[in-house]
C-alpha atoms as a PDB file:
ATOM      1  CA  UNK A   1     -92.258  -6.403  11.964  1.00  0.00           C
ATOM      2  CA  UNK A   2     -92.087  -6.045   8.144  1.00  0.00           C
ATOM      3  CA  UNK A   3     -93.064  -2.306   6.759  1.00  0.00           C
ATOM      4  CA  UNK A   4     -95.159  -3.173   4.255  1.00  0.00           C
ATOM      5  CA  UNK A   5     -95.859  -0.084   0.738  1.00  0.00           C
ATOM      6  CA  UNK A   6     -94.465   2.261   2.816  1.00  0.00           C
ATOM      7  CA  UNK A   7     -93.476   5.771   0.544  1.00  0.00           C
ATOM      8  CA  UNK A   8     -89.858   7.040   1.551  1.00  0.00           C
ATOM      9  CA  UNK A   9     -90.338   9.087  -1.914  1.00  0.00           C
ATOM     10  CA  UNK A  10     -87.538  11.592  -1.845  1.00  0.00           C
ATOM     11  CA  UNK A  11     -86.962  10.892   1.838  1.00  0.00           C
ATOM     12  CA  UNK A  12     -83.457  12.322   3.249  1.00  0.00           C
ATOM     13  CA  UNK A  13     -82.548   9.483   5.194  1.00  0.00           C
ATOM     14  CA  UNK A  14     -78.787   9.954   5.106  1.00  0.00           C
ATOM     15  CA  UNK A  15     -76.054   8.545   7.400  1.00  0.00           C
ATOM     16  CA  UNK A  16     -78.914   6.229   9.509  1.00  0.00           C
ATOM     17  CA  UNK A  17     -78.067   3.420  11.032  1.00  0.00           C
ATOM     18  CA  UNK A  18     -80.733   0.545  10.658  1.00  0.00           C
ATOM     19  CA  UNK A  19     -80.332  -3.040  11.780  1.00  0.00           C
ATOM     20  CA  UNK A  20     -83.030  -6.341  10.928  1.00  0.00           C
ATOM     21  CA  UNK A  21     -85.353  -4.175   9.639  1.00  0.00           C
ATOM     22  CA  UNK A  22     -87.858  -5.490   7.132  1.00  0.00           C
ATOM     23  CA  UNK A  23     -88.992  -3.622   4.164  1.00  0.00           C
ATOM     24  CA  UNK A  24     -91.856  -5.332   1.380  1.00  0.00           C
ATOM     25  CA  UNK A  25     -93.216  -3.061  -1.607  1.00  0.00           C
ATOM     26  CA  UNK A  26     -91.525   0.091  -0.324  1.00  0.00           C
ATOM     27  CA  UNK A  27     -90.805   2.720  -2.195  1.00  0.00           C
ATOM     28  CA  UNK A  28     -87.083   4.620  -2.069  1.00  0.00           C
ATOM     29  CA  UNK A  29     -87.549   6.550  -5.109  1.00  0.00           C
ATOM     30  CA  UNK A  30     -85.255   9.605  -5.399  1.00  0.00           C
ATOM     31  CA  UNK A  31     -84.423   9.461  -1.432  1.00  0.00           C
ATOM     32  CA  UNK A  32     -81.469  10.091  -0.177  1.00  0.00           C
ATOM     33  CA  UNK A  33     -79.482   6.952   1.492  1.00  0.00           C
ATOM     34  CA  UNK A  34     -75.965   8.562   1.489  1.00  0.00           C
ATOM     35  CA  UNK A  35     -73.899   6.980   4.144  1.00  0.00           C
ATOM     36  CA  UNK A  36     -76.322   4.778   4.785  1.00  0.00           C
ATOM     37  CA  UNK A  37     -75.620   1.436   7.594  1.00  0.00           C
ATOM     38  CA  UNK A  38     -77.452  -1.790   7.304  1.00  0.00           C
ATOM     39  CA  UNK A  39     -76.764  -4.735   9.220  1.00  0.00           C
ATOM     40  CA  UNK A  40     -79.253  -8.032   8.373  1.00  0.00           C
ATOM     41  CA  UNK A  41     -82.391  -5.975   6.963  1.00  0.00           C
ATOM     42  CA  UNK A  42     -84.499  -7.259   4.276  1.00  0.00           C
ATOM     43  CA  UNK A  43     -85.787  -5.098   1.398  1.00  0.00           C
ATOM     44  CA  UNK A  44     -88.523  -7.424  -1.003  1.00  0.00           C
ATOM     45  CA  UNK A  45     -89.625  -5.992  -4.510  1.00  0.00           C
ATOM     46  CA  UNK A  46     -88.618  -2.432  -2.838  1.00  0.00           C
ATOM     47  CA  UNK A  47     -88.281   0.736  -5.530  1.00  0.00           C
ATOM     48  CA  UNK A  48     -84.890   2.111  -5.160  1.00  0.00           C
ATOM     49  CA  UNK A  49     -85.210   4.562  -8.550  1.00  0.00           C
ATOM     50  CA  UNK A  50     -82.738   7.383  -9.040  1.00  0.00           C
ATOM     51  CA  UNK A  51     -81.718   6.649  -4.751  1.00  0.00           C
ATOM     52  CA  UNK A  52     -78.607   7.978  -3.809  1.00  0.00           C
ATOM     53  CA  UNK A  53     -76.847   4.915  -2.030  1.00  0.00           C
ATOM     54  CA  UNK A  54     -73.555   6.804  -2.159  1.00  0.00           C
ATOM     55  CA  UNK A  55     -70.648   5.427   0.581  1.00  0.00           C
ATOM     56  CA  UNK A  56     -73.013   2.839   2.408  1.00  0.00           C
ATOM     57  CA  UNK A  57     -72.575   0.253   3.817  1.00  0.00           C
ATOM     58  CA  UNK A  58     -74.054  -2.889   4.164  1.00  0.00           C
ATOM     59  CA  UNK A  59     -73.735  -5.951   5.703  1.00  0.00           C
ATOM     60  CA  UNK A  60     -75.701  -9.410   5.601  1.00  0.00           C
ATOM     61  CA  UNK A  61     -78.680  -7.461   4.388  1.00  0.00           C
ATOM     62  CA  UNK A  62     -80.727  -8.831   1.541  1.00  0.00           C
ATOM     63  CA  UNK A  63     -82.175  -6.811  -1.428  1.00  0.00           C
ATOM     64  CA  UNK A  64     -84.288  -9.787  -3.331  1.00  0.00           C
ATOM     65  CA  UNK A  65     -86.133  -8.998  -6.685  1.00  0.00           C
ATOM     66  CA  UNK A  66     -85.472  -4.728  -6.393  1.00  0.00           C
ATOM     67  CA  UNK A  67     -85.109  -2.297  -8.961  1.00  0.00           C
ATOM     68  CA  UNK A  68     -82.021  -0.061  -9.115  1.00  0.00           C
ATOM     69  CA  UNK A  69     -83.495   2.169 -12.036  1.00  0.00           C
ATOM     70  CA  UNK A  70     -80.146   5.320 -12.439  1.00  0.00           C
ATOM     71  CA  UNK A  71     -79.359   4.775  -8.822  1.00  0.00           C
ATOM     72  CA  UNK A  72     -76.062   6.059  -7.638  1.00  0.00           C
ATOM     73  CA  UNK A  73     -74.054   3.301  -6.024  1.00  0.00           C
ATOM     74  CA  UNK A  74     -70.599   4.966  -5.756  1.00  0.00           C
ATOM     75  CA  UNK A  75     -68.294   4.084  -3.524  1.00  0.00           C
ATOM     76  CA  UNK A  76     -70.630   1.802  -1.549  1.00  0.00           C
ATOM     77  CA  UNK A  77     -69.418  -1.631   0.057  1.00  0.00           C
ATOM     78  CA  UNK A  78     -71.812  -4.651   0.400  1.00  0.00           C
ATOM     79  CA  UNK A  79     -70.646  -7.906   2.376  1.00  0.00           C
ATOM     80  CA  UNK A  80     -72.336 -10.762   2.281  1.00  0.00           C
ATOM     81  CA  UNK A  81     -75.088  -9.732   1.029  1.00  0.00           C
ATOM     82  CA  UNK A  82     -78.388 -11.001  -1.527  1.00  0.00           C
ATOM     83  CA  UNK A  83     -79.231  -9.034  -4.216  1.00  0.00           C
ATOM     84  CA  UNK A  84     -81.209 -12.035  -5.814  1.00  0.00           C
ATOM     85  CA  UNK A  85     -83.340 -11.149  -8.858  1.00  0.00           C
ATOM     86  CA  UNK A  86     -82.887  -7.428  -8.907  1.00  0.00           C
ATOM     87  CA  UNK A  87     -82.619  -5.096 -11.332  1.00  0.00           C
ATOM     88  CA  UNK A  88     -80.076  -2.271 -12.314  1.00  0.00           C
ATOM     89  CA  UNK A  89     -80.180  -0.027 -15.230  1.00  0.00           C
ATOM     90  CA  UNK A  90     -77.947   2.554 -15.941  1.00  0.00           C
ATOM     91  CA  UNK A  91     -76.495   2.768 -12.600  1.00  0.00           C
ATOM     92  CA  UNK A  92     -73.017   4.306 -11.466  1.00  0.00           C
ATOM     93  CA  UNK A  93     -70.651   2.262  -9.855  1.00  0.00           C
ATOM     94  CA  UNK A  94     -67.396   3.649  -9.563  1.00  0.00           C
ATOM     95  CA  UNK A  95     -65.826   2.533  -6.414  1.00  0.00           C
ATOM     96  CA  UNK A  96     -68.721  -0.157  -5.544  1.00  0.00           C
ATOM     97  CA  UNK A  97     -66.707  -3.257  -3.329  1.00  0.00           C
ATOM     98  CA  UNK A  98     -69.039  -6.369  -3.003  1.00  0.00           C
ATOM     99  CA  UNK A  99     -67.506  -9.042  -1.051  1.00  0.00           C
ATOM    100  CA  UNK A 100     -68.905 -12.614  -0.282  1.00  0.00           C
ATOM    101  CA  UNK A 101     -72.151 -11.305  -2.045  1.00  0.00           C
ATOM    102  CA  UNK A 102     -74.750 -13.628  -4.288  1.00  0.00           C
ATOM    103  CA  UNK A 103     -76.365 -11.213  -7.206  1.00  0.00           C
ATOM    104  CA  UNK A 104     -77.850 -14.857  -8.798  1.00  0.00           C
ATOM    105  CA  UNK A 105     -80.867 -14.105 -11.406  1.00  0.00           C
ATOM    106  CA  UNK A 106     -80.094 -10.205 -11.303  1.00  0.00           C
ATOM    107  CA  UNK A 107     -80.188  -7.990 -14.437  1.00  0.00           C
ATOM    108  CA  UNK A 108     -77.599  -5.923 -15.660  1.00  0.00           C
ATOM    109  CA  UNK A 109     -78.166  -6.099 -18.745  1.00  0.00           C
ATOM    110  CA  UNK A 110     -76.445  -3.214 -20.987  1.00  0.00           C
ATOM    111  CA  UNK A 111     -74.268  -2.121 -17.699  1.00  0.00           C
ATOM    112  CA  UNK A 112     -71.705  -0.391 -17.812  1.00  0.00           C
ATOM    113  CA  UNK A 113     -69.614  -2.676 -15.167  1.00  0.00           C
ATOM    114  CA  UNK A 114     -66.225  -1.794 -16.285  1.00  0.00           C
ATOM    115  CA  UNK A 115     -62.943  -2.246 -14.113  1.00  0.00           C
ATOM    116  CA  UNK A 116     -65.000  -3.490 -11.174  1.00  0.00           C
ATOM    117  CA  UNK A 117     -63.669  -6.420  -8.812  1.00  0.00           C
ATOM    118  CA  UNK A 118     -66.423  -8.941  -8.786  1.00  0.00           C
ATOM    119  CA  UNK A 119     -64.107 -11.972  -8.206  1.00  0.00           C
ATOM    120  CA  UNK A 120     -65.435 -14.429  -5.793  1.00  0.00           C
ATOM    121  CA  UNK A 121     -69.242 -13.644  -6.646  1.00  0.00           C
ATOM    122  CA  UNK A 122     -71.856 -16.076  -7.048  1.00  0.00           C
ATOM    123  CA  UNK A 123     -73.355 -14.469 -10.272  1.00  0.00           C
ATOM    124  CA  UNK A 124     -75.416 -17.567 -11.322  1.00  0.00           C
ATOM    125  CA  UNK A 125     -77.751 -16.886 -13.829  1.00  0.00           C
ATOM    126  CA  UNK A 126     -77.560 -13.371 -13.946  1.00  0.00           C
ATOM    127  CA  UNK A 127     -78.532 -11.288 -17.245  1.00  0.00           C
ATOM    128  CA  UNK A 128     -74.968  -9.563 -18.666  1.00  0.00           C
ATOM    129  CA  UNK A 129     -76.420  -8.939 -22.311  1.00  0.00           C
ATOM    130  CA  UNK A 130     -74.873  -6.053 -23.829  1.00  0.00           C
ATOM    131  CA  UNK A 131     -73.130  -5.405 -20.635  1.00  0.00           C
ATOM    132  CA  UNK A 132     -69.288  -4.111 -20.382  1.00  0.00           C
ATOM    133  CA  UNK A 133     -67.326  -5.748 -17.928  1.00  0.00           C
ATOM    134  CA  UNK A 134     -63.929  -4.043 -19.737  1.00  0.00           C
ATOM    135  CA  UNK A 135     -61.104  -4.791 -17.098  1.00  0.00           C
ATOM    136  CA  UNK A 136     -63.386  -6.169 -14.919  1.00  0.00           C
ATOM    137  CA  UNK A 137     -61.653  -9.062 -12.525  1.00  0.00           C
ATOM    138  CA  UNK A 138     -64.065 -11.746 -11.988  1.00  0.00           C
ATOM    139  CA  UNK A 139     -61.445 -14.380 -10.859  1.00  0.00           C
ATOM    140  CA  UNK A 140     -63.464 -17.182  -9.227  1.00  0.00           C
ATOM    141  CA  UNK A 141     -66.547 -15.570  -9.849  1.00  0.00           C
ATOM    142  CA  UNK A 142     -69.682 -18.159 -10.643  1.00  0.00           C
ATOM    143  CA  UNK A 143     -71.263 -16.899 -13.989  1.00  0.00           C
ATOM    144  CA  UNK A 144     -72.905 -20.494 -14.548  1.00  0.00           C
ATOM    145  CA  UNK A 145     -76.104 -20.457 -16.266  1.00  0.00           C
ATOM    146  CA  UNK A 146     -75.827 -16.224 -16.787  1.00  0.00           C
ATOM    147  CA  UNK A 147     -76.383 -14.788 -20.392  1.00  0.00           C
ATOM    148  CA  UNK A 148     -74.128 -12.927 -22.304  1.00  0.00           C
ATOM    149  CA  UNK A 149     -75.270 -12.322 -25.671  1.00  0.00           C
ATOM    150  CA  UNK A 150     -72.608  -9.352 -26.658  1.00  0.00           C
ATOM    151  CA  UNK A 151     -70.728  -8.887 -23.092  1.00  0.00           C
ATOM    152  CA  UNK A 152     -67.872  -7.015 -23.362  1.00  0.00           C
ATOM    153  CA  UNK A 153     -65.045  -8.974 -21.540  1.00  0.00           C
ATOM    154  CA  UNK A 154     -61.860  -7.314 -23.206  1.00  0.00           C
ATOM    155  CA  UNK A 155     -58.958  -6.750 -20.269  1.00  0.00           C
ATOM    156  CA  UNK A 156     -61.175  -8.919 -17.839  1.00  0.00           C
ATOM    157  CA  UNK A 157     -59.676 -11.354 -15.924  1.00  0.00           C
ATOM    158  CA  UNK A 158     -61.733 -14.837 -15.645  1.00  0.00           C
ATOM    159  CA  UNK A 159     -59.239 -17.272 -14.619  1.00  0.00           C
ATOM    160  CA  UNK A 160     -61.119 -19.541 -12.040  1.00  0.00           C
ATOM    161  CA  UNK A 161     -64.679 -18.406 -13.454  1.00  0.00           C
ATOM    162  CA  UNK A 162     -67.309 -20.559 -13.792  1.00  0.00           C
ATOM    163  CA  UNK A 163     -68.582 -20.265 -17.247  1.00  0.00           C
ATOM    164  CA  UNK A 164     -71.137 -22.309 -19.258  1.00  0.00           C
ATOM    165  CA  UNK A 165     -70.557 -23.217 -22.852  1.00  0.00           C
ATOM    166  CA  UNK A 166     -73.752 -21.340 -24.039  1.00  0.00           C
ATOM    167  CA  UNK A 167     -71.533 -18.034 -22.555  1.00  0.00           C
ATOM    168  CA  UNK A 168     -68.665 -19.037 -23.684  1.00  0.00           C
ATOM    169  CA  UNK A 169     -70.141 -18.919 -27.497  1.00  0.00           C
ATOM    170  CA  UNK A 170     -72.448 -15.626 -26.887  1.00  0.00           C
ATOM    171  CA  UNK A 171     -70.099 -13.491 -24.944  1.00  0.00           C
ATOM    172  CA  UNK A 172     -66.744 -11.200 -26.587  1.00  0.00           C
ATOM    173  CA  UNK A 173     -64.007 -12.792 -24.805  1.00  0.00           C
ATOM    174  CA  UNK A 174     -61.418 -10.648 -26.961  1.00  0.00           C
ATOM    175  CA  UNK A 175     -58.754  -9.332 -24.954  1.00  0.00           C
ATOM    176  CA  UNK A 176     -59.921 -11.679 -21.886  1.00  0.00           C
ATOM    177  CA  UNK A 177     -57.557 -13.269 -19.085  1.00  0.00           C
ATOM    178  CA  UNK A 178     -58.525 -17.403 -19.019  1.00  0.00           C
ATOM    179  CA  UNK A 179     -56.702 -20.307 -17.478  1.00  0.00           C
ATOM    180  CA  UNK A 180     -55.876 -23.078 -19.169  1.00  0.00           C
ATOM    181  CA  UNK A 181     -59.450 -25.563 -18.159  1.00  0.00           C
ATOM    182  CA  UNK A 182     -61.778 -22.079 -19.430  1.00  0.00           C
ATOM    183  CA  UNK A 183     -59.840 -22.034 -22.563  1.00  0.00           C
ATOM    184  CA  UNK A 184     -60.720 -25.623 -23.035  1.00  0.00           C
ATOM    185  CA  UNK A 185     -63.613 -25.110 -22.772  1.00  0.00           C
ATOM    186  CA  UNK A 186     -64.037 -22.233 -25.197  1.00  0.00           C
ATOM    187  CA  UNK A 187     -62.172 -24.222 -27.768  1.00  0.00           C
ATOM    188  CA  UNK A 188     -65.229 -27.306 -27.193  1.00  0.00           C
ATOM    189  CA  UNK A 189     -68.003 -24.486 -27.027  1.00  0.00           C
ATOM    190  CA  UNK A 190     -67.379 -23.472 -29.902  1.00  0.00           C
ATOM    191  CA  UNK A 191     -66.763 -26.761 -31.904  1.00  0.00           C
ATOM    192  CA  UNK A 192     -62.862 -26.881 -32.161  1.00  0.00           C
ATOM    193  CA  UNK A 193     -61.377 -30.136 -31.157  1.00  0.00           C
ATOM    194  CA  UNK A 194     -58.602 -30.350 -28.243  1.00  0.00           C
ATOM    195  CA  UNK A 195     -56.258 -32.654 -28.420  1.00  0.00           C
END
């Protein structure tokens, strides 16, 4: 049974345990979801503004089309997880681990993503303007179809990334760790010729 609008406004909800729940339209604002378990929920369009998420944990759950508006992520793990189409701005994510997890058509745009290990992500399509991903390692990661008009990417590690050309012109790749085929490709993106 889905909980449908419910208000967990500034609800202390701390070190729970919840398992295939189903949240729509709820709103987390400003609660307290420290230590928090999940295993297979679903949160739709849910509010989680200014939430405390720090150390949870969560596994298979999905978080599709959410906002994380100043939320506090530290030192939270997420495996094999969605967070499909949602939102962050100006969250903190020291310590975050995301493993096997698909953040396609999500916005961080402006982040501050720095020295986090996204590698392996699929990260298709996602919004990275103005983000810094400074000593970031996204080895293997799939940026495909993602914009990055003025990400930082100086000290990050992309070998094995999947990056489109239109990136590969609009990003700062100064500083950046590339193989051999993604430095190819930068070279054509941005009208050299390899030879």
């Amino acid at each position: 049974m889905t909980e449908t609008g419910e208000d967990y406004t500034e609800a202390r909800l701390s070190g729970q345990w919840w398992e295939k729940r189903q949240f729509a339209g709820c709103d987390f604002t400003e609660a307290d979801l420290r230590d928090l378990r999940t295993r297979g929920c679903t949160f739709d369009n849910c509010d989680f503004t200014k939430v405390d998420l720090a150390g949870s944990r969560h596994d298979a759950s999905a978080f599709r089309s959410c906002t994380f508006d100043r939320s506090v992520l530290a030192d939270s793990r997420w495996s094999s997880c969605s967070l499909l189409g949602s939102s962050f701005v100006d969250c903190r994510y020291t310590g975050i681990a995301l493993t096997e997890c698909d953040l396609s058509l999500a916005s961080f745009a402006r982040g501050r993503l720095r020295k986090l290990d996204l590698s392996g992500l699929r990260m298709r399509e996602v919004n990275l303007n103005e983000a810094d991903l400074t000593d970031s390692d996204l080895r293997g990661t799939d940026l495909s179809g993602s914009r990055m008009l003025g990400t930082k990417f100086s000290g990050a590690d992309l070998r094995g990334a999947a990056v489109d050309a239109n990136g590969l012109v609009q990003a700062d790749l100064r500083g950046a760790y590339v193989d051999v085929e993604l430095a190819v490709a930068f070279a054509a993106a941005n009208g050299l010729v390899v030879k």
